[in-house]
N, C-alpha and C. Protein backbone atom coordinates (compact mmCIF):
# COMPACT_ATOMS: atom_id res chain seq x y z
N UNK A 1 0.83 -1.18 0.00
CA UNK A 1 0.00 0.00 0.00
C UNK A 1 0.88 1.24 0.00
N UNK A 2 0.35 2.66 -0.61
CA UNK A 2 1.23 3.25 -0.89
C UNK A 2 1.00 4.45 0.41
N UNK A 3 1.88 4.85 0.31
CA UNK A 3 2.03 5.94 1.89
C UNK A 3 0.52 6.97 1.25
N UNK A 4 0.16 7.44 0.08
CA UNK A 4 -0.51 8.57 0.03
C UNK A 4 -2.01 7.72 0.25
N UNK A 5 -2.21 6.20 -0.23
CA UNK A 5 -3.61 5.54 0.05
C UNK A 5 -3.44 5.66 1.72
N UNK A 6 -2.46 5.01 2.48
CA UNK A 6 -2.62 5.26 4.01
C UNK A 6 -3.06 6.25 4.71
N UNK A 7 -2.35 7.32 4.30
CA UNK A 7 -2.79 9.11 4.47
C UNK A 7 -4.44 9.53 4.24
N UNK A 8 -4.63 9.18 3.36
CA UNK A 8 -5.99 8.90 2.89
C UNK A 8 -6.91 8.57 3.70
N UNK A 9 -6.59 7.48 3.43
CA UNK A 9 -7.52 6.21 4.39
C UNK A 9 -7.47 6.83 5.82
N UNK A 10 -6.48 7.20 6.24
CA UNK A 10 -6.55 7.64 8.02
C UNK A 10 -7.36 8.87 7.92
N UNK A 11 -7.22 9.67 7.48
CA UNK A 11 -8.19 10.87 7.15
C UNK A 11 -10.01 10.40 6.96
N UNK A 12 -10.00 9.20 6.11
CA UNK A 12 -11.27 8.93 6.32
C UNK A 12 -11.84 8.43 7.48
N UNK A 13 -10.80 7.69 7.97
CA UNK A 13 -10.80 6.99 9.41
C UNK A 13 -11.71 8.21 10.57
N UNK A 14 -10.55 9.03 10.28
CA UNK A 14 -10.85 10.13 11.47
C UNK A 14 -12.31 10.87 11.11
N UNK A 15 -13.11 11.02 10.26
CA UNK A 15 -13.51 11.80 9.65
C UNK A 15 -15.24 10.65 10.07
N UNK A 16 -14.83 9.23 9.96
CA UNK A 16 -15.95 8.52 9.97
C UNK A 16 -16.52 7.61 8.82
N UNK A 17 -15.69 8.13 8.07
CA UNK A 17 -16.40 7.78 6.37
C UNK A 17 -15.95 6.65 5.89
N UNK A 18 -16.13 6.16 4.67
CA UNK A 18 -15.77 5.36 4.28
C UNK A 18 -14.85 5.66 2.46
N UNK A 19 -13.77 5.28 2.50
CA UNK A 19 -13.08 5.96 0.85
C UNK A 19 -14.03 5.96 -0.21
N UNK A 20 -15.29 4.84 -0.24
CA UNK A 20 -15.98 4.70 -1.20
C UNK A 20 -16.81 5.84 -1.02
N UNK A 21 -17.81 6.56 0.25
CA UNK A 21 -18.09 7.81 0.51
C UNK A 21 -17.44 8.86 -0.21
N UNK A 22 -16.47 9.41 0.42
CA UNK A 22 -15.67 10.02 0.01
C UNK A 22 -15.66 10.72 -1.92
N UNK A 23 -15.41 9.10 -2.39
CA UNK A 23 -14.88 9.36 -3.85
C UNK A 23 -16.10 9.90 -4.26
N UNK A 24 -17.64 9.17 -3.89
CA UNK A 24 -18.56 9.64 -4.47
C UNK A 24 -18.90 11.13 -4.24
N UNK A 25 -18.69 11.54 -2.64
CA UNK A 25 -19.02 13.52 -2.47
C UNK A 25 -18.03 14.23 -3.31
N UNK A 26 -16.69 13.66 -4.11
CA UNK A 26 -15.80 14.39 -4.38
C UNK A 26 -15.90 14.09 -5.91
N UNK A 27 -16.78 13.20 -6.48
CA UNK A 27 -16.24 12.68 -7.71
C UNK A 27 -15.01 12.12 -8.48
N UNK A 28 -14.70 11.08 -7.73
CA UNK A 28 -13.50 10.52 -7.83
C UNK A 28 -13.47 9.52 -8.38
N UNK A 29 -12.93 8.39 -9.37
CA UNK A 29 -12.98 7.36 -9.51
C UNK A 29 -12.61 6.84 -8.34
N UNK A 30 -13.27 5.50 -8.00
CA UNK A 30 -13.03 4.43 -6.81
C UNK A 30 -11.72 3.59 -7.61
N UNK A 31 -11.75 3.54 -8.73
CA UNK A 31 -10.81 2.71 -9.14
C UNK A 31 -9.55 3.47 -9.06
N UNK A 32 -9.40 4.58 -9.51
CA UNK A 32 -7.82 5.38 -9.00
C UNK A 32 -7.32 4.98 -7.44
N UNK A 33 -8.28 5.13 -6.91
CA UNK A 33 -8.01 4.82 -5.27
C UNK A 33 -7.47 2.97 -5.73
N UNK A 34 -8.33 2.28 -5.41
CA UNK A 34 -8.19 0.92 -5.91
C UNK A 34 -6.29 0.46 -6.61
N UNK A 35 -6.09 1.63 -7.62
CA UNK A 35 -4.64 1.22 -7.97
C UNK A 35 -3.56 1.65 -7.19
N UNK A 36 -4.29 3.08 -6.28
CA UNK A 36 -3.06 3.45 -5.91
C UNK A 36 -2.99 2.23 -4.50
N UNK A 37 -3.89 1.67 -3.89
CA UNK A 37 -3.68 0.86 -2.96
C UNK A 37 -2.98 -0.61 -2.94
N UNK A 38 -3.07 -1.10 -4.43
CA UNK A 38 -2.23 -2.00 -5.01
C UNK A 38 -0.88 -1.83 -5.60
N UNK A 39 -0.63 -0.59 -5.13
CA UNK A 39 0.82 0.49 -5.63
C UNK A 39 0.72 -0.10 -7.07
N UNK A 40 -0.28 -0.12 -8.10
CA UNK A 40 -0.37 0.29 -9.81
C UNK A 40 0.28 1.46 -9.84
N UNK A 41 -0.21 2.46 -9.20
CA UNK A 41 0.02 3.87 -9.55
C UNK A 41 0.57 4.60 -8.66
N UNK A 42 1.56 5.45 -8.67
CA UNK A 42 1.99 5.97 -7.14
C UNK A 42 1.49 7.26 -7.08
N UNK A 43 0.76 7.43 -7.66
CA UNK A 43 0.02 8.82 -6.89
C UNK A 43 -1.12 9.21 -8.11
N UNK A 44 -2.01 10.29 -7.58
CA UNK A 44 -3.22 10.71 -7.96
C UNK A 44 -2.79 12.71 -8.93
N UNK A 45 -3.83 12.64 -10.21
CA UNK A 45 -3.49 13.75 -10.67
C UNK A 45 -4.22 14.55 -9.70
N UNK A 46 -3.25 15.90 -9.96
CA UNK A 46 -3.23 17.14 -9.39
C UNK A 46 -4.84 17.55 -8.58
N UNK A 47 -5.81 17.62 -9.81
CA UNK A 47 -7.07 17.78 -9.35
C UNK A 47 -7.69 16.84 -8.53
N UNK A 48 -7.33 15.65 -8.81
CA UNK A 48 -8.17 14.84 -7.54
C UNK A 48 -7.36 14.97 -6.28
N UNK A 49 -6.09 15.20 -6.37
CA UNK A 49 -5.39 15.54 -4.82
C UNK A 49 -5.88 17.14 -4.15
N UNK A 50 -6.23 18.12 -5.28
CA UNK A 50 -6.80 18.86 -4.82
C UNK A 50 -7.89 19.05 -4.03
N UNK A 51 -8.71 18.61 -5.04
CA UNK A 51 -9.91 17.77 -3.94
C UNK A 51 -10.14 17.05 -3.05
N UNK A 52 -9.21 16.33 -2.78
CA UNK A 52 -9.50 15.85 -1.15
C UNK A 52 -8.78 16.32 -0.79
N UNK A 53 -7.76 16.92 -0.46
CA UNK A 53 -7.05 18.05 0.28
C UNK A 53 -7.97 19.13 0.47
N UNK A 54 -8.84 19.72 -0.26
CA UNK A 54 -10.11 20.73 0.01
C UNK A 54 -11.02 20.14 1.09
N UNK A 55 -11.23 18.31 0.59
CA UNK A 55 -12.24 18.17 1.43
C UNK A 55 -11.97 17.50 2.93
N UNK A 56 -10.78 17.28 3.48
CA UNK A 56 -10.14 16.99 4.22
C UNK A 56 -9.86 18.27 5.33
N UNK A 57 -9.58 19.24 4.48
CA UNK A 57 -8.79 20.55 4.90
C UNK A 57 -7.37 20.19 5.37
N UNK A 58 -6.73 19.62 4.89
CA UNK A 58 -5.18 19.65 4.61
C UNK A 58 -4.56 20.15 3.91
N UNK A 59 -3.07 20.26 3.31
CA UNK A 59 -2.92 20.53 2.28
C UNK A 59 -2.23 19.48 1.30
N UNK A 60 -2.06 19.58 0.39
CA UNK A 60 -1.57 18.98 -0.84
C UNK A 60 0.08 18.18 -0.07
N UNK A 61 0.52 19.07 0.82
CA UNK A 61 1.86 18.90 0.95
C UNK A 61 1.74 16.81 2.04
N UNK A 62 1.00 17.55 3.01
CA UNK A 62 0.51 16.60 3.87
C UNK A 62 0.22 15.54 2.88
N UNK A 63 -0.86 14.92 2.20
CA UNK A 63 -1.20 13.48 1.69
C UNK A 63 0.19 13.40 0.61
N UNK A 64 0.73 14.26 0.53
CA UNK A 64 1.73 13.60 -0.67
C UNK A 64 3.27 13.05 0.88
N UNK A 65 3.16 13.75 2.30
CA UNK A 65 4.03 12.38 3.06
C UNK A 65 5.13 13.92 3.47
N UNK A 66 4.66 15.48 2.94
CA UNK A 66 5.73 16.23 3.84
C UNK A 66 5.11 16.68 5.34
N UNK A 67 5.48 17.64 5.94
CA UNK A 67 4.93 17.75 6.93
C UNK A 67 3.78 18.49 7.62
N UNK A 68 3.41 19.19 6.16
CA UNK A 68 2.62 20.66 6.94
C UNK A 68 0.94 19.60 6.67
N UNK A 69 -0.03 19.39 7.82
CA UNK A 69 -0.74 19.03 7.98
C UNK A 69 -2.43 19.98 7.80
N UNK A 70 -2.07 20.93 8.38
CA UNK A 70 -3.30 21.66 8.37
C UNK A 70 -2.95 23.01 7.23
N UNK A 71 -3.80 22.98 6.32
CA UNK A 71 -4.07 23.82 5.23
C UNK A 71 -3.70 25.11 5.52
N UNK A 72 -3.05 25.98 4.69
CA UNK A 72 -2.93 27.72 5.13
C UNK A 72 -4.17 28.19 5.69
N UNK A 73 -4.48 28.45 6.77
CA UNK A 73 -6.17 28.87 7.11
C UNK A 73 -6.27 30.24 6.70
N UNK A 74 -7.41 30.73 6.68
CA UNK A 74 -7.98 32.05 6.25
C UNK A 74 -7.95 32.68 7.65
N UNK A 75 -8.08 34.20 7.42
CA UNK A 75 -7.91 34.51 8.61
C UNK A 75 -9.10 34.47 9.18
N UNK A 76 -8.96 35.13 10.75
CA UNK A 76 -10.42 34.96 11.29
C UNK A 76 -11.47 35.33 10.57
N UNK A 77 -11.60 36.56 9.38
CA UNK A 77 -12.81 36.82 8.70
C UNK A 77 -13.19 36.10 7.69
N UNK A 78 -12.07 34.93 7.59
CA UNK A 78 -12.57 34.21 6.58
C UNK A 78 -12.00 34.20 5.18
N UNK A 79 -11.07 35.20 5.08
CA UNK A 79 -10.41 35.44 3.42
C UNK A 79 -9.04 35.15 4.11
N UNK A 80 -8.63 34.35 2.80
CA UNK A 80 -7.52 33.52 2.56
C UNK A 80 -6.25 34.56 1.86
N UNK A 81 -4.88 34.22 1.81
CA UNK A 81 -3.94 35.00 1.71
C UNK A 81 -4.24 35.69 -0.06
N UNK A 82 -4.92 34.68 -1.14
CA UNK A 82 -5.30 34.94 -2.51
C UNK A 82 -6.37 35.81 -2.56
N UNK A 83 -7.38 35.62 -1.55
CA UNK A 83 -8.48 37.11 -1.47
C UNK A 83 -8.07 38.23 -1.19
N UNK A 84 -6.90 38.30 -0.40
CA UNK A 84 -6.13 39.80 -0.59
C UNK A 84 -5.89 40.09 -1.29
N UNK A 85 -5.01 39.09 -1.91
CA UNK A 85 -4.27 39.72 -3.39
C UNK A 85 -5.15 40.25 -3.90
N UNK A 86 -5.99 39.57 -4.56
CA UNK A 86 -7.50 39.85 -5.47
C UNK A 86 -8.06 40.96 -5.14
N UNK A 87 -8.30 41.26 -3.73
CA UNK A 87 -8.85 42.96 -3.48
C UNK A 87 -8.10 43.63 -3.40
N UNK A 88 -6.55 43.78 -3.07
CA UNK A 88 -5.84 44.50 -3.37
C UNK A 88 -5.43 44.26 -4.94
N UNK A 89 -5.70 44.33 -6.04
CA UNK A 89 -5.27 44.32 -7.06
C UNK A 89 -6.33 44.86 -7.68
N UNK A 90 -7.73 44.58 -7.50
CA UNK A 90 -8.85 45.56 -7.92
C UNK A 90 -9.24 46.65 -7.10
N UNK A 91 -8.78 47.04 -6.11
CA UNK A 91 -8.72 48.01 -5.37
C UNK A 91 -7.65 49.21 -6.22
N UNK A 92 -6.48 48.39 -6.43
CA UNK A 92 -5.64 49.23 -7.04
C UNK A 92 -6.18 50.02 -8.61
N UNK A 93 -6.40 49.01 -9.19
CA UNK A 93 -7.45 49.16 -10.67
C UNK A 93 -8.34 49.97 -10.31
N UNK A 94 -9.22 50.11 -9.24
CA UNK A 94 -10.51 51.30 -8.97
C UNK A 94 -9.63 52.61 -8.91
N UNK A 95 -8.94 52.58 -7.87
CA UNK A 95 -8.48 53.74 -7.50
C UNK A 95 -7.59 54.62 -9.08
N UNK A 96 -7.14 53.78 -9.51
CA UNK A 96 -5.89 54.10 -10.60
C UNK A 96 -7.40 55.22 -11.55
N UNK A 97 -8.56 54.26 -12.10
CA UNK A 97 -9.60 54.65 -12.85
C UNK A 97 -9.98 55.86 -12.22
N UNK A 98 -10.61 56.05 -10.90
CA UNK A 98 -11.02 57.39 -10.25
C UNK A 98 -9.85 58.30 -10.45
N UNK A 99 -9.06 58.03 -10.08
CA UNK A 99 -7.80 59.27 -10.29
C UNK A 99 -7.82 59.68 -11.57
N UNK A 100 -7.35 58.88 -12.85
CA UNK A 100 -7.57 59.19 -14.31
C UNK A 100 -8.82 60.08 -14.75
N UNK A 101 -9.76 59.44 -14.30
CA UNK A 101 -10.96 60.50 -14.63
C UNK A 101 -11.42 61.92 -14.46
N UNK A 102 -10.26 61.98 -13.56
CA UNK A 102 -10.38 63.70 -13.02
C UNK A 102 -12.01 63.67 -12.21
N UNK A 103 -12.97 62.76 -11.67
CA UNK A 103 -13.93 63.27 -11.38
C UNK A 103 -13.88 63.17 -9.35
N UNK A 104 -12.58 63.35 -8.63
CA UNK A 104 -12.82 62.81 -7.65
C UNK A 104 -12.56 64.48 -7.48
N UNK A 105 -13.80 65.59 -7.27
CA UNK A 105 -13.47 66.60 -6.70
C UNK A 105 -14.80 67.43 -5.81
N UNK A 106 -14.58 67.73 -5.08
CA UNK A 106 -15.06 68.24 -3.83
C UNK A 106 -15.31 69.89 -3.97
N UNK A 107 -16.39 70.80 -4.97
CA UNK A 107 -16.58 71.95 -4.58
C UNK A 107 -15.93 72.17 -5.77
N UNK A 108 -15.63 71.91 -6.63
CA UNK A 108 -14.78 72.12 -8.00
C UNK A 108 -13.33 71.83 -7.53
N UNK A 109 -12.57 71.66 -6.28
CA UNK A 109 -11.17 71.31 -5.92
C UNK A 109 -10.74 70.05 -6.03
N UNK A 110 -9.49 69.75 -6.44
CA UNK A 110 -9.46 68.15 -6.55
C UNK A 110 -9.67 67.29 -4.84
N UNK A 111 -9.78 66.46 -4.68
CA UNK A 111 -9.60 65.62 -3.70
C UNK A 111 -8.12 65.68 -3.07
N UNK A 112 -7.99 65.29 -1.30
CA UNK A 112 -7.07 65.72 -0.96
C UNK A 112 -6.51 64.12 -0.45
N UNK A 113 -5.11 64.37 -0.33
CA UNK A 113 -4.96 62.85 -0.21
C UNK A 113 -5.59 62.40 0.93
N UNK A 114 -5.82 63.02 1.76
CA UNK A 114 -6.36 62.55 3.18
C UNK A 114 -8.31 61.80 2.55
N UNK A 115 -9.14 62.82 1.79
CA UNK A 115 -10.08 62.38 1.23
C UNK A 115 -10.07 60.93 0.35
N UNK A 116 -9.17 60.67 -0.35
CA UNK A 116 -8.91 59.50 -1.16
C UNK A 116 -8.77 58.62 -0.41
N UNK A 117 -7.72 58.81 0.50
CA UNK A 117 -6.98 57.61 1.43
C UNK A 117 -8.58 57.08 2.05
N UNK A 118 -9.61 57.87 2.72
CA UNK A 118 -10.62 57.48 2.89
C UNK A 118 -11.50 56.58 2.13
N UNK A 119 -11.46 57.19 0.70
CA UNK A 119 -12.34 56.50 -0.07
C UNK A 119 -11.39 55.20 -0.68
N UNK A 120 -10.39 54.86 0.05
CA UNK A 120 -9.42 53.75 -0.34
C UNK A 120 -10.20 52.87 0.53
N UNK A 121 -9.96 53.15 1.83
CA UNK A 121 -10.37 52.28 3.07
C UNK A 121 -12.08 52.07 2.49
N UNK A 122 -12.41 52.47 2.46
CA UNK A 122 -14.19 52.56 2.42
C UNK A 122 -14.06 51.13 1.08
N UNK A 123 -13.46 51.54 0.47
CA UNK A 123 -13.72 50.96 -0.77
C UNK A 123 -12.77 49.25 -0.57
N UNK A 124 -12.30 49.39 0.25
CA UNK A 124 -11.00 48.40 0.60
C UNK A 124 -12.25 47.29 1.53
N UNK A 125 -12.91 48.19 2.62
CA UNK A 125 -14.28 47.02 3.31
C UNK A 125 -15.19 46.81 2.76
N UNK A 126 -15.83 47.66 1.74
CA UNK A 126 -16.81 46.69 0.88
C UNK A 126 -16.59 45.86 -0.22
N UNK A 127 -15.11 45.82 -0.72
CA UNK A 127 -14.51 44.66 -1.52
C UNK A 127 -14.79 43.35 -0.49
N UNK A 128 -13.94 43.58 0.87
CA UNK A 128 -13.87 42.61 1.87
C UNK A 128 -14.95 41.94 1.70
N UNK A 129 -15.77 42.60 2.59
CA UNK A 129 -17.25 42.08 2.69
C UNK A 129 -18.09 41.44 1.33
N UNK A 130 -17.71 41.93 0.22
CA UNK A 130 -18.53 41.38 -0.79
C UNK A 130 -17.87 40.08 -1.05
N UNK A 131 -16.40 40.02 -1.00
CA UNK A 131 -15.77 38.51 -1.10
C UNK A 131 -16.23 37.49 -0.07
N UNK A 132 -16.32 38.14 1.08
CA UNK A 132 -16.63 37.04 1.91
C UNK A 132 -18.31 36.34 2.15
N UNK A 133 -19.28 37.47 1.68
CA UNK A 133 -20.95 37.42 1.44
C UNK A 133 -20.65 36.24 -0.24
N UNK A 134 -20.08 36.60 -1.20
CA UNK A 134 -19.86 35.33 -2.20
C UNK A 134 -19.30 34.22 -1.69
N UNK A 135 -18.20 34.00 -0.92
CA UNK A 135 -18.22 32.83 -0.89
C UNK A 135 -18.55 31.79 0.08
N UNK A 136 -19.60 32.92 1.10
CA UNK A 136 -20.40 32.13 2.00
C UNK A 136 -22.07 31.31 1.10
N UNK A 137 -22.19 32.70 0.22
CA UNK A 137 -23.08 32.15 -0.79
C UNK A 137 -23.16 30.82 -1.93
N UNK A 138 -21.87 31.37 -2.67
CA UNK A 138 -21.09 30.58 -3.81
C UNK A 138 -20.57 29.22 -3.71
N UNK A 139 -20.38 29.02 -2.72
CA UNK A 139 -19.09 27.55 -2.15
C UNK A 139 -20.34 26.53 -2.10
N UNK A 140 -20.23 25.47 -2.42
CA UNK A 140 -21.10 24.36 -2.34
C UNK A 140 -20.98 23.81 -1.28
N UNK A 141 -22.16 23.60 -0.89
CA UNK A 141 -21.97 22.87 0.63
C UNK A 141 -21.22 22.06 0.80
N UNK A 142 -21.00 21.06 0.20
CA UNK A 142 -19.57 19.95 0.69
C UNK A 142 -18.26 20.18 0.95
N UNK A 143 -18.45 21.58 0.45
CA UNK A 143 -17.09 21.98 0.64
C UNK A 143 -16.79 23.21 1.87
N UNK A 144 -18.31 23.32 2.22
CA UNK A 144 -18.03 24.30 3.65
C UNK A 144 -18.19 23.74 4.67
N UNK A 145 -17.24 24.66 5.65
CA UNK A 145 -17.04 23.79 7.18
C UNK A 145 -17.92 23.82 7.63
């Protein structure tokens, strides 16, 4: 048996389930499992390790036998180190567009940096919040905690 079917299997262990469970909530062939347990095959493509690493909450590193066990977690609000990026990168794109347009002005005066920096932040928590309202919405149940 191969170290990543063991890994596996103990994860289902802990979890209650059974691998045949499993393959079916995740869409997995039972038979991939099946070879890798007869060491046919020594390991599983990318996407199906993804997927049970999603549905496990481990990471990729863990079932493939290194050490990091528990998945990068999100922070307490719930967005992960890639939802930053993502709002900071369309955050940047908004702001870049308002500036170009010449329309951020107050009384006919332009905006002062102290005013912007505001409408940065403002605009910085309802990105937040809208990422995290989608993917409390968006995420399919099997895959939320």
């Amino acid at each position: 048996m191969s170290d990543l079917y063991n890994r596996i299997y103990g994860l289902c262990q802990k979890k209650n389930i059974s691998i045949g469970k499993m393959c079916n909530d995740l869409s997995i062939s039972r038979g991939n499992l099946t070879e890798l347990k007869m060491d046919r095959i020594q390991t599983l493509r990318a996407a199906n390790l993804t997927k049970i690493s999603d549905y496990f909450g481990v990471s990729i590193d863990y079932l493939l036998g290194n050490e990091q066990k528990e998945k990068p977690a999100a922070d307490s609000d719930g967005l992960t180190a890639k939802d930053r990026r993502d709002i900071a990168r369309d955050l940047e794109k908004m702001m870049a567009e308002l500036e170009e347009s010449g329309d951020l002005m107050f009384d006919g005066d332009p905006a002062s940096p102290e005013a912007l920096e505001s409408i940065r932040q403002a605009m910085a928590m309802a990105l937040e919040y809208a990422k995290k309202v989608n993917k409390e919405k968006y995420t399919p149940k099997k895959y939320r905690k």
